[in-house]
Protein backbone atom coordinates (compact mmCIF):
# COMPACT_ATOMS: atom_id res chain seq x y z
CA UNK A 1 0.00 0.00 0.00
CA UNK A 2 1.23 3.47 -0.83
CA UNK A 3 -0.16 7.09 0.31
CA UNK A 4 2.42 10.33 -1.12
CA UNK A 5 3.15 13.05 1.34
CA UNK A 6 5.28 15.91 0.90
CA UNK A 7 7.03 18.27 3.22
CA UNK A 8 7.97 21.90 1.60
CA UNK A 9 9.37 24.96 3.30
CA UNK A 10 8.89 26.78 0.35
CA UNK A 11 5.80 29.11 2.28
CA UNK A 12 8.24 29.65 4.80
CA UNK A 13 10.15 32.12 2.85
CA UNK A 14 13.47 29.73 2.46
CA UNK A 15 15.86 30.56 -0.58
CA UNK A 16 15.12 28.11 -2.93
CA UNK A 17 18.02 28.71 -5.20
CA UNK A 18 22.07 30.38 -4.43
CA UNK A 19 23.09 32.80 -6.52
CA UNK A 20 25.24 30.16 -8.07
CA UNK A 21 24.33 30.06 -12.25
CA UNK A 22 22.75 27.13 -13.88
CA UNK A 23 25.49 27.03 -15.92
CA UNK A 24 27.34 26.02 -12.96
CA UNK A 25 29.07 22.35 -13.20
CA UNK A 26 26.44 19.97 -11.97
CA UNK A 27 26.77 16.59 -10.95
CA UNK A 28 23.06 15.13 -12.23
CA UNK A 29 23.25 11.38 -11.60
CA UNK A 30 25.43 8.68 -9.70
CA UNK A 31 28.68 9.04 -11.55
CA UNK A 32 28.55 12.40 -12.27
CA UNK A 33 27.25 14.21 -15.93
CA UNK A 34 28.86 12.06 -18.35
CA UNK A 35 28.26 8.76 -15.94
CA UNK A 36 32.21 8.14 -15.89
CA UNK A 37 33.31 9.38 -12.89
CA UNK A 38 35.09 12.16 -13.98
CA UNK A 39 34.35 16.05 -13.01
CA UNK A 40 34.66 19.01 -15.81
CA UNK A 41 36.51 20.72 -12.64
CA UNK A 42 39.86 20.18 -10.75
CA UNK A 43 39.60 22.54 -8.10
CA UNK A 44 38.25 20.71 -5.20
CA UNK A 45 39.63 20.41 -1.64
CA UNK A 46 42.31 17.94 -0.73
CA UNK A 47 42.72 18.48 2.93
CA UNK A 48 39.35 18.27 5.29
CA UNK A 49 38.68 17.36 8.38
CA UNK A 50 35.48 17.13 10.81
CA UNK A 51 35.73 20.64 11.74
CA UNK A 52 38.10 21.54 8.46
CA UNK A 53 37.20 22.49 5.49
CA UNK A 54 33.54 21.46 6.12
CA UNK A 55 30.95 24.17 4.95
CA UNK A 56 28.20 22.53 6.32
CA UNK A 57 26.85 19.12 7.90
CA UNK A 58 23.50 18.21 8.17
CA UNK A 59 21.52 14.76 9.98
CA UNK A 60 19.89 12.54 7.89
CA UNK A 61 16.65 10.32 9.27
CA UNK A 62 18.05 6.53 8.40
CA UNK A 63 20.59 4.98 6.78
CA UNK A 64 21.31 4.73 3.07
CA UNK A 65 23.99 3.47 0.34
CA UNK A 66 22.75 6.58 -2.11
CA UNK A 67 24.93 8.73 -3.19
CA UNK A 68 23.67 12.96 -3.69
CA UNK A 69 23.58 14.67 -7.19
CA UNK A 70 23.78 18.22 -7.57
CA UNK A 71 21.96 20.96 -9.92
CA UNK A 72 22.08 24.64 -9.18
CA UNK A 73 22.20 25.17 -5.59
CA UNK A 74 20.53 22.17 -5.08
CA UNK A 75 21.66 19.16 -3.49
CA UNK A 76 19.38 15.70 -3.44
CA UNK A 77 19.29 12.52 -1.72
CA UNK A 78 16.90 9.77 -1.99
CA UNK A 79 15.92 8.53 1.76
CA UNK A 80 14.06 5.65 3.62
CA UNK A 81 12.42 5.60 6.87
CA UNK A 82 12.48 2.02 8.53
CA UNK A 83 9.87 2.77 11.19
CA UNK A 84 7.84 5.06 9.05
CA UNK A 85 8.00 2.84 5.68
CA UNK A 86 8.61 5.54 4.08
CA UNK A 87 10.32 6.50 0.49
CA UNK A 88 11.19 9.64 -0.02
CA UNK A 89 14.07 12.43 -2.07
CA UNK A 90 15.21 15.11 0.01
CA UNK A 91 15.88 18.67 -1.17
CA UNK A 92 19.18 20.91 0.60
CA UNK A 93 20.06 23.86 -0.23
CA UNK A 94 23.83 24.13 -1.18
CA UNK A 95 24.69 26.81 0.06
CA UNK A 96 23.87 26.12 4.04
CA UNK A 97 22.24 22.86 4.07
CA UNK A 98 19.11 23.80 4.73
CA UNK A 99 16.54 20.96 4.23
CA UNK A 100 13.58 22.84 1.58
CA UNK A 101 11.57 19.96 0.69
CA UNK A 102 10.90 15.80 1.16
CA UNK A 103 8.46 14.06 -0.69
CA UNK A 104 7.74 10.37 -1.31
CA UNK A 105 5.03 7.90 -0.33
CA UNK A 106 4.82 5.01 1.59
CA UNK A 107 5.49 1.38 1.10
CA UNK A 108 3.92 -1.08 3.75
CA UNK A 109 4.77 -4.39 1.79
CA UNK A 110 7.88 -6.41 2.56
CA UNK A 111 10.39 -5.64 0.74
CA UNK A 112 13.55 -8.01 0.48
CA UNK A 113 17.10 -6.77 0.69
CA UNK A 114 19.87 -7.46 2.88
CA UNK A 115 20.76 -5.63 6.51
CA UNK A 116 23.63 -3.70 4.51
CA UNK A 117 21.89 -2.33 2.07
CA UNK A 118 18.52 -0.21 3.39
CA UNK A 119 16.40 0.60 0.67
CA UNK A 120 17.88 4.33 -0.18
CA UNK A 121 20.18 2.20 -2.28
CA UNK A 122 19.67 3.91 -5.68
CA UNK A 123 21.07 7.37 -6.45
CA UNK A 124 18.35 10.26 -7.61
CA UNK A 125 18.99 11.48 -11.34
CA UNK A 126 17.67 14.83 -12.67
CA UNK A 127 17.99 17.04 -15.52
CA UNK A 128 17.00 20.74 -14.45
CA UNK A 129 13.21 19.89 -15.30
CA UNK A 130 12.21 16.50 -13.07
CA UNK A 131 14.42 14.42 -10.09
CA UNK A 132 13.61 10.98 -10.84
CA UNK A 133 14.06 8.67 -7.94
CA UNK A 134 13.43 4.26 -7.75
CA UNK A 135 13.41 2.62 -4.81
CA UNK A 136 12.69 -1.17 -6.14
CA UNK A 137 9.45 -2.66 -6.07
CA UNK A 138 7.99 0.28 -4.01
CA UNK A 139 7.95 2.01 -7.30
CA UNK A 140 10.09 4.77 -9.16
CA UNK A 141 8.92 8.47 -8.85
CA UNK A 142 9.60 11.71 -10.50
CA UNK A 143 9.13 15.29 -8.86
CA UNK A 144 9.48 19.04 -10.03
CA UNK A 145 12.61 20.84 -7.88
CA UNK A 146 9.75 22.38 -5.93
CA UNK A 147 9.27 18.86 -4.71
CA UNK A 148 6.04 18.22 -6.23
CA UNK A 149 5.21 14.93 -7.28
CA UNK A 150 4.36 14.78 -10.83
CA UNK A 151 3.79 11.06 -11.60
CA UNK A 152 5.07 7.21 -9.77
CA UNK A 153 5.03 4.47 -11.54
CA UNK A 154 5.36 0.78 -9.91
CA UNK A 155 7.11 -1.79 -12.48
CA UNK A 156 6.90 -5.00 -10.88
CA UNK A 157 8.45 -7.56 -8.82
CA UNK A 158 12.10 -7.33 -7.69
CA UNK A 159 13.08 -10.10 -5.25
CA UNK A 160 16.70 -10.81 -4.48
CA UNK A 161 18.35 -11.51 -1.13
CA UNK A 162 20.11 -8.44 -1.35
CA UNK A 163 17.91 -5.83 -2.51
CA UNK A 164 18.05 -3.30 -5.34
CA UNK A 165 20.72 -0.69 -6.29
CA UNK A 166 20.48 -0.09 -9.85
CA UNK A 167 20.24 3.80 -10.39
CA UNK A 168 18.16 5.30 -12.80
CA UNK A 169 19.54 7.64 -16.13
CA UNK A 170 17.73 10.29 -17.94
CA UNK A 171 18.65 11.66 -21.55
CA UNK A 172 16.61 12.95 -24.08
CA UNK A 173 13.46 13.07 -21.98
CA UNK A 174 13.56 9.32 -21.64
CA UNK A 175 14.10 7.58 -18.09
CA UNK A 176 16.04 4.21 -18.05
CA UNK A 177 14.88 1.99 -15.27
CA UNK A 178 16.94 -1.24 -14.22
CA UNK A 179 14.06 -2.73 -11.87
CA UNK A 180 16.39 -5.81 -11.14
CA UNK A 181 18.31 -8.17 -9.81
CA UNK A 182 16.19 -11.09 -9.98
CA UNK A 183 14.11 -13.69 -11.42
CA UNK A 184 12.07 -10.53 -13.23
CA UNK A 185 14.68 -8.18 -14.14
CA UNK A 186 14.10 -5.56 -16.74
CA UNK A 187 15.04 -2.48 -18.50
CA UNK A 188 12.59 0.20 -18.54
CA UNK A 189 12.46 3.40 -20.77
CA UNK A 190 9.86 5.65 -19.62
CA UNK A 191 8.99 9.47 -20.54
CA UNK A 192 10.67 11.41 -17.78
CA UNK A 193 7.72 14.34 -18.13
CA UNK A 194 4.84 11.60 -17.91
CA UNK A 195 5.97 8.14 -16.32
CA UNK A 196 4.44 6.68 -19.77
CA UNK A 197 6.71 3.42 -20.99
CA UNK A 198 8.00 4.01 -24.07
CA UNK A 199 9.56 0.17 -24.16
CA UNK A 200 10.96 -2.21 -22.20
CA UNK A 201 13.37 -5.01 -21.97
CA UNK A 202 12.66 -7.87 -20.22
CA UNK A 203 16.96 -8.91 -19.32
CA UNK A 204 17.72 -12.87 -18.64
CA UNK A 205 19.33 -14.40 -15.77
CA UNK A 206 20.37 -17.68 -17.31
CA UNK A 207 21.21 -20.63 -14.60
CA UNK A 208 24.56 -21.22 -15.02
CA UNK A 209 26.00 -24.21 -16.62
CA UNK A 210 29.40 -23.53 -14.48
CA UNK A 211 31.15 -21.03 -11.99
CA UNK A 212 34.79 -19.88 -11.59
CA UNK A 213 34.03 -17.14 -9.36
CA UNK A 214 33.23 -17.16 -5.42
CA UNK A 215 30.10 -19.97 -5.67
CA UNK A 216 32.44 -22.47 -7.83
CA UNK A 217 30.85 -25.29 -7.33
CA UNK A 218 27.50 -24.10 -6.45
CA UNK A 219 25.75 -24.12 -9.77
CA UNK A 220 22.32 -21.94 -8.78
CA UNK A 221 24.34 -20.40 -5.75
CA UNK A 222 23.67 -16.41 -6.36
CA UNK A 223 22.94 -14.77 -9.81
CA UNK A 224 21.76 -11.16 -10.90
CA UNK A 225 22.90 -7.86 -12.05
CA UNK A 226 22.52 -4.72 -9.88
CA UNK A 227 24.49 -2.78 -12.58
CA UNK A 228 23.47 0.76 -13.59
CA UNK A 229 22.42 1.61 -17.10
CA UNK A 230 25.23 3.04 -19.05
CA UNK A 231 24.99 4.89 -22.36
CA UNK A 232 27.92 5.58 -24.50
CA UNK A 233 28.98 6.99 -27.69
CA UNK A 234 30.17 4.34 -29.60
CA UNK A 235 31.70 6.14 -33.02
CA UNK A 236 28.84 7.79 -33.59
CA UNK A 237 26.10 5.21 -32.71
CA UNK A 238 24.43 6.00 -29.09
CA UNK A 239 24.43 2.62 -26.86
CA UNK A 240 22.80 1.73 -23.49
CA UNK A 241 25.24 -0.49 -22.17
CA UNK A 242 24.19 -3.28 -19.28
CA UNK A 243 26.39 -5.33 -17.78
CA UNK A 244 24.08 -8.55 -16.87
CA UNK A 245 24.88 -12.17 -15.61
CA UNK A 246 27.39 -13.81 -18.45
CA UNK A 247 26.95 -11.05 -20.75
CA UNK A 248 27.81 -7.31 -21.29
CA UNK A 249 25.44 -5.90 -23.96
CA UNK A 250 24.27 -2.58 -25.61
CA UNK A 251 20.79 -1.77 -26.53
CA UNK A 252 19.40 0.87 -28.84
CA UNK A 253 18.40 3.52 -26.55
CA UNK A 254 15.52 4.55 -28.96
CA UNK A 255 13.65 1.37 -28.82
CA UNK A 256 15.50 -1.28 -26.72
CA UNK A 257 16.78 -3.85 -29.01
CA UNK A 258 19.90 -5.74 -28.97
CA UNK A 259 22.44 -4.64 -30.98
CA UNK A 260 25.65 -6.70 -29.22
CA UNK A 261 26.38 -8.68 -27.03
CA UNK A 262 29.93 -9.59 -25.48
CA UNK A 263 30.45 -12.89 -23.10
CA UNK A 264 32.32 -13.16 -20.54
CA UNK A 265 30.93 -12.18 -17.30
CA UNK A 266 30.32 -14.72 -14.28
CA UNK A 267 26.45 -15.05 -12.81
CA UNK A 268 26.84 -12.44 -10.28
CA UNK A 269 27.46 -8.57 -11.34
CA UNK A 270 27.95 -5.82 -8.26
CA UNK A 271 30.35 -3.29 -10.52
CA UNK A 272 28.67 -1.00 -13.39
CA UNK A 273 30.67 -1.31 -16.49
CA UNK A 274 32.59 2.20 -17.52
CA UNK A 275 33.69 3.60 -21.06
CA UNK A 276 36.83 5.52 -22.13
CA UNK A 277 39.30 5.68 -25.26
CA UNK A 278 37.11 3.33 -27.21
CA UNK A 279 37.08 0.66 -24.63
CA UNK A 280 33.86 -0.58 -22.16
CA UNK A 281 35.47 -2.41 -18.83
CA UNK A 282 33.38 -4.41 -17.04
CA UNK A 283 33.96 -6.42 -14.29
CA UNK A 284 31.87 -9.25 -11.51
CA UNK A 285 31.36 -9.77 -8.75
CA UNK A 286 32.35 -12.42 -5.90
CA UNK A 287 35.89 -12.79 -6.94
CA UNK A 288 33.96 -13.37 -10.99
CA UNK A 289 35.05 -12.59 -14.20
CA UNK A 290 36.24 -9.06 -15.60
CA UNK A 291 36.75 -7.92 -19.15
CA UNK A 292 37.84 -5.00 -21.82
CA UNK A 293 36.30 -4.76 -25.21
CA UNK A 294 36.25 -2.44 -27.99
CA UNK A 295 33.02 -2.27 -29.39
CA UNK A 296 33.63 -0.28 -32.69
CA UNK A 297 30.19 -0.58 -34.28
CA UNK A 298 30.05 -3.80 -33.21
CA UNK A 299 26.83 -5.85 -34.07
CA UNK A 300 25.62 -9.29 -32.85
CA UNK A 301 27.95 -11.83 -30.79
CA UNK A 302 31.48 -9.58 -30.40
CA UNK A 303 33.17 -12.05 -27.96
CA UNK A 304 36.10 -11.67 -30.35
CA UNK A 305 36.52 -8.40 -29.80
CA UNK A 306 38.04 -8.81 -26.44
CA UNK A 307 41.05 -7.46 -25.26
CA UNK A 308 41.50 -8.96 -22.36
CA UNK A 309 39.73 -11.29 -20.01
CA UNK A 310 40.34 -12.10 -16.83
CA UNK A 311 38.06 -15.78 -15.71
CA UNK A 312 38.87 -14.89 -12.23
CA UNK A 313 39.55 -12.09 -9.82
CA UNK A 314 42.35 -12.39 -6.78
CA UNK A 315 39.71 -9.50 -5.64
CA UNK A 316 35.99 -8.76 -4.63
CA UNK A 317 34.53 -6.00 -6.69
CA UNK A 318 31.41 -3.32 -5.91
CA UNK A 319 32.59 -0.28 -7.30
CA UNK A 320 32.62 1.14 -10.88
CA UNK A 321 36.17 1.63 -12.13
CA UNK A 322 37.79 5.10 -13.57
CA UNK A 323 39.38 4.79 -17.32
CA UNK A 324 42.36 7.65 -17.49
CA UNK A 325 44.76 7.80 -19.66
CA UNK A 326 45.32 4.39 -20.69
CA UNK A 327 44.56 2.96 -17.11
CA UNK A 328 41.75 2.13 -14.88
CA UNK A 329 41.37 2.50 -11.28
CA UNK A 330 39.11 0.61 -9.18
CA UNK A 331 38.53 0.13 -5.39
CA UNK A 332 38.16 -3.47 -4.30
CA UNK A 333 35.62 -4.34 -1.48
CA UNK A 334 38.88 -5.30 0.82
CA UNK A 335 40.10 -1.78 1.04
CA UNK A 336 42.94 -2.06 -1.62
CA UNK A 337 43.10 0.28 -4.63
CA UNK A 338 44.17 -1.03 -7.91
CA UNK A 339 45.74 0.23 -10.74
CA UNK A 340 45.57 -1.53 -14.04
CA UNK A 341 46.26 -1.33 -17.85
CA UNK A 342 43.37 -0.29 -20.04
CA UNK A 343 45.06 -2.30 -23.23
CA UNK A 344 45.62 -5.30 -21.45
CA UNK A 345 43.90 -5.72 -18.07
CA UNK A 346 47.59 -6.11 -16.68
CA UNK A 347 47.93 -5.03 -12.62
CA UNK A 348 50.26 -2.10 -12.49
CA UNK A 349 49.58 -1.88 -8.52
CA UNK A 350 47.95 -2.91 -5.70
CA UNK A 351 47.73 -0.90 -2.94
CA UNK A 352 45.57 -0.93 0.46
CA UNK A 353 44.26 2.16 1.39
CA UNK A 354 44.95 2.77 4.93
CA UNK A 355 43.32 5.29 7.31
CA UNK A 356 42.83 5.68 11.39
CA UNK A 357 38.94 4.02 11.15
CA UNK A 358 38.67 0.28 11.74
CA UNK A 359 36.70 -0.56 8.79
CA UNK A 360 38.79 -0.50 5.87
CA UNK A 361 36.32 -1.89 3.38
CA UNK A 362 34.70 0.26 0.62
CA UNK A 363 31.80 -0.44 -1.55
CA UNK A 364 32.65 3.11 -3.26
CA UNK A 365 33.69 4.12 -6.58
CA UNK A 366 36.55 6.23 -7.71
CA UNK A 367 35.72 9.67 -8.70
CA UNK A 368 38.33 11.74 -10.61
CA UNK A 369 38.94 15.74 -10.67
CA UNK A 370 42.00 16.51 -12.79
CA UNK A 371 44.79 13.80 -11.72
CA UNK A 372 43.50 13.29 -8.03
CA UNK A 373 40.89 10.20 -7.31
CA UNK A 374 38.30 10.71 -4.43
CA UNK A 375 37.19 7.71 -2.51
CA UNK A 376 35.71 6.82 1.19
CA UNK A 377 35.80 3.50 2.93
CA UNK A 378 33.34 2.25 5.50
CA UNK A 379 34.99 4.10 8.28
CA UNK A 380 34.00 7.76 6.98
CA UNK A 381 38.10 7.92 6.04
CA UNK A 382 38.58 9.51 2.80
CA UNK A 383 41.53 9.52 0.60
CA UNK A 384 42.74 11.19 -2.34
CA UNK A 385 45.24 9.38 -4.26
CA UNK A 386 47.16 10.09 -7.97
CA UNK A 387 45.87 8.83 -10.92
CA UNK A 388 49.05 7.55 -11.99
CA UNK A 389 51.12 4.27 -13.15
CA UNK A 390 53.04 5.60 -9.88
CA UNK A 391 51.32 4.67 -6.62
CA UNK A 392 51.03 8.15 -4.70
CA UNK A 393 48.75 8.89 -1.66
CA UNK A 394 48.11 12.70 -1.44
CA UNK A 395 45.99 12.99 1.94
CA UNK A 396 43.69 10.74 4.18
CA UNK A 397 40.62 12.80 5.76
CA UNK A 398 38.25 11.26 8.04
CA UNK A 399 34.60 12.54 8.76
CA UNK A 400 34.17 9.61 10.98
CA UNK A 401 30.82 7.84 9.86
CA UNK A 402 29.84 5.14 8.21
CA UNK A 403 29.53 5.73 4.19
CA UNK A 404 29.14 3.18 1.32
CA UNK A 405 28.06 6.33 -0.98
CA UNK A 406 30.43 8.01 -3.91
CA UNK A 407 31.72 11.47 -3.97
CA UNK A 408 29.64 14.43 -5.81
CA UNK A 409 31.68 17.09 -7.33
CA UNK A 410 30.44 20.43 -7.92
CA UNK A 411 31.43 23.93 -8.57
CA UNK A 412 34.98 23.18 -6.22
CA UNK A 413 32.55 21.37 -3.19
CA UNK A 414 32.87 17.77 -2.44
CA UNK A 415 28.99 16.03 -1.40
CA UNK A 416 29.27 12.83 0.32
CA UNK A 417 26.44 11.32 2.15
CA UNK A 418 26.91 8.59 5.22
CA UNK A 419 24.45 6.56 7.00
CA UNK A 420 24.26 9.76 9.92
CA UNK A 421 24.72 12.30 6.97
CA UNK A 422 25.05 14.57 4.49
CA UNK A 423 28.45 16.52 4.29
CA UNK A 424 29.39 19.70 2.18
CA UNK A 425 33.28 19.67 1.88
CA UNK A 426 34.71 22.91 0.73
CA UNK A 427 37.55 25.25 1.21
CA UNK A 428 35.26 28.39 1.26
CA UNK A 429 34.93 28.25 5.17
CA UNK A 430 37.14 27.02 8.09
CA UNK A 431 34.89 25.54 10.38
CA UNK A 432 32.29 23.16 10.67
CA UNK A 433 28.63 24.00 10.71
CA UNK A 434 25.92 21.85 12.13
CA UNK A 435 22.44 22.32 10.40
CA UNK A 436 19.32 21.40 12.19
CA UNK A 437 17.09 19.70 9.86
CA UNK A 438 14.11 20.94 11.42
């Protein structure tokens, strides 16, 4: 059962927007505005600390793996309430914190995911006009930046031990959906303005025939994608990659057929594949399968195409990898960073990230501003690291809580939500600020 509500302080005579432009360097979706990682800026802090270099810090009401996005002086976060059953996005405003508006609905059915991952798993997504949020089988919604609910749209079943956290894409006016993993799993593309389906794409999880990864030996063990759409430029042709169980493949974006496919992949897929220099990277996870492949107008079965494949990983994978300058980066689940050849798949270095929390694990991906990757480990300790053949730490910087979530860049301020809250890093003031939600 679902009822909407909708809290706005919008009659209360808040600033809605900073002075900041709208031509200002937003960060619109997980992964940033070209979904690689990568911000158009360099100039973002290096050094913080709980009470340095924070502009502001405010409390969040529950837990969540979501990361923020950022348009204007805007800053969102999709939330869940445990007690309440409630599904919500939440509104700040980026210069001070300032909460200006939550809406969602609630969800009283049970919904299945694991302790570790509450159900504010997916990232928001906007484009200036709607903030599209999913949150699984609950349903996927979109709202104005006033917070007004303008359509929600439930698309199915989605049952898997370990919930959802697939986030959703917008381009052209068309919404791509993963409602997955799971025995139902499919692609969505729906009008961002309306909810309306334009098509769909029912993706399968084959039962495997055998596993090299972490279940070897366990045929039906655990299977499913929780990958996030990707779409790419492939020389000239536009591509909506998904990296599934066994299979990397692009769809048309226009209508949702299959255009390639590329094998490869073991049954179970945490990591969202990446493009750069001609080349897609994907890689599984449980210690699965990972692979490079340039796709070149590719049609049909393009196994061939490979340029590397790796059956099985010395590592555990969640996080999407960076592609820079004929390398990628990626963070494994252990706490080690790894640098590897783009060409080749070749380890350059491996590298554990070490800071003063006691959880060194990270189910974060590497974001990149100029030659400096951002990343945060369970422990709220964040480093900054080179981009570079060359392991070279530049700086550890803790804000002591709990975070699975990825860095937002934006107009030289760092966004990073944990499971207590919602931090804006910056060098523009010296001290901490503590906002009250309320």
């Amino acid at each position: 059962m679902n009822h909407t509500f909708a809290f706005s302080l919008i009659g209360a005579g808040v600033v809605l927007c900073s002075a900041l432009s709208i031509e200002a360097a937003n960060w619109p979706s997980w992964r940033g505005p070209n979904q690689n990682g990568i911000a158009a800026e360099s100039n973002f802090p290096v050094k913080w600390g709980q009470s340095e270099n924070i502009r502001w810090r405010v409390d969040l009401p529950d837990r969540g793996n979501s990361s923020p996005i950022v348009w204007g002086g805007k800053v969102f976060v999709t939330q869940a309430v445990d007690k309440e059953q409630t599904r919500s996005v939440m509104c700040f405003d980026r210069t001070n914190g300032k909460l200006l508006w939550q809406t969602g609905f609630t969800y009283t059915l049970k919904d299945q995911t694991h302790q570790d991952n509450p159900y504010a798993a997916a990232s928001p997504v906007t484009d200036g006009n709607v903030v599209i949020a999913t949150f699984g089988p609950a349903g996927t919604a979109a709202f104005d930046l006033d917070g007004k609910q303008l359509w929600k749209k439930e698309l199915g079943p989605q049952q898997h031990e370990w919930g959802y956290a697939s986030s959703p894409f917008l381009w052209k006016g068309t919404c791509f959906v993963f409602q997955g993993p799971g025995p139902h799993s499919t692609l969505f593309a729906l009008d961002a303005a309306t909810g309306a389906e334009r098509w769909r794409s029912t993706l399968k999880e084959p039962l495997p025939t055998e596993r090299t990864d972490g279940f070897k030996g366990n045929l039906p063990g655990r299977i499913g994608s929780f990958s996030t759409p990707l779409l790419i430029n492939n020389a000239g042709r536009r591509e909506l990659i998904m990296s599934l169980p066994e299979n990397l493949i692009a769809l048309d974006p226009e209508n949702g057929k299959l255009i390639w496919e590329c094998k490869g992949l073991n049954p179970l897929v945490y990591t969202s594949p990446a493009w750069g220099e001609d080349t897609l990277v994907t890689m599984g996870g449980f210690f699965g399968s990972s692979l490079g492949v340039k796709p070149a107008k590719g049609s049909g079965d393009i196994t061939s195409k490979r340029s590397w494949h790796e059956v099985r990983a010395k590592k555990n994978r969640l996080g999407a990898p960076i592609i820079y300058k004929g390398h990628l980066y990626v963070m494994n689940m252990d706490g080690m960073a790894e640098c590897r050849k783009l060409s080749t798949g070749e380890e350059v270095w491996l590298e554990r990230l070490k800071g003063p929390g006691a959880k060194a694990e990270s189910w974060s991906s590497f974001t990149l501003a100029g030659d400096l990757l951002y990343i945060a480990n369970q422990s709220g300790d964040c480093f900054v690291i080179k981009a570079s053949p060359t392991f070279q730490q530049v700086a550890v910087n803790s804000v002591g809580e709990y975070t699975n979530s990825t860095f937002a860049h934006s107009e030289g301020e760092l966004f990073l939500r944990t499971w207590k809250g919602l931090w804006c890093i910056s060098e523009v003031r010296k001290t901490a600020a503590t906002v009250d939600p309320n």
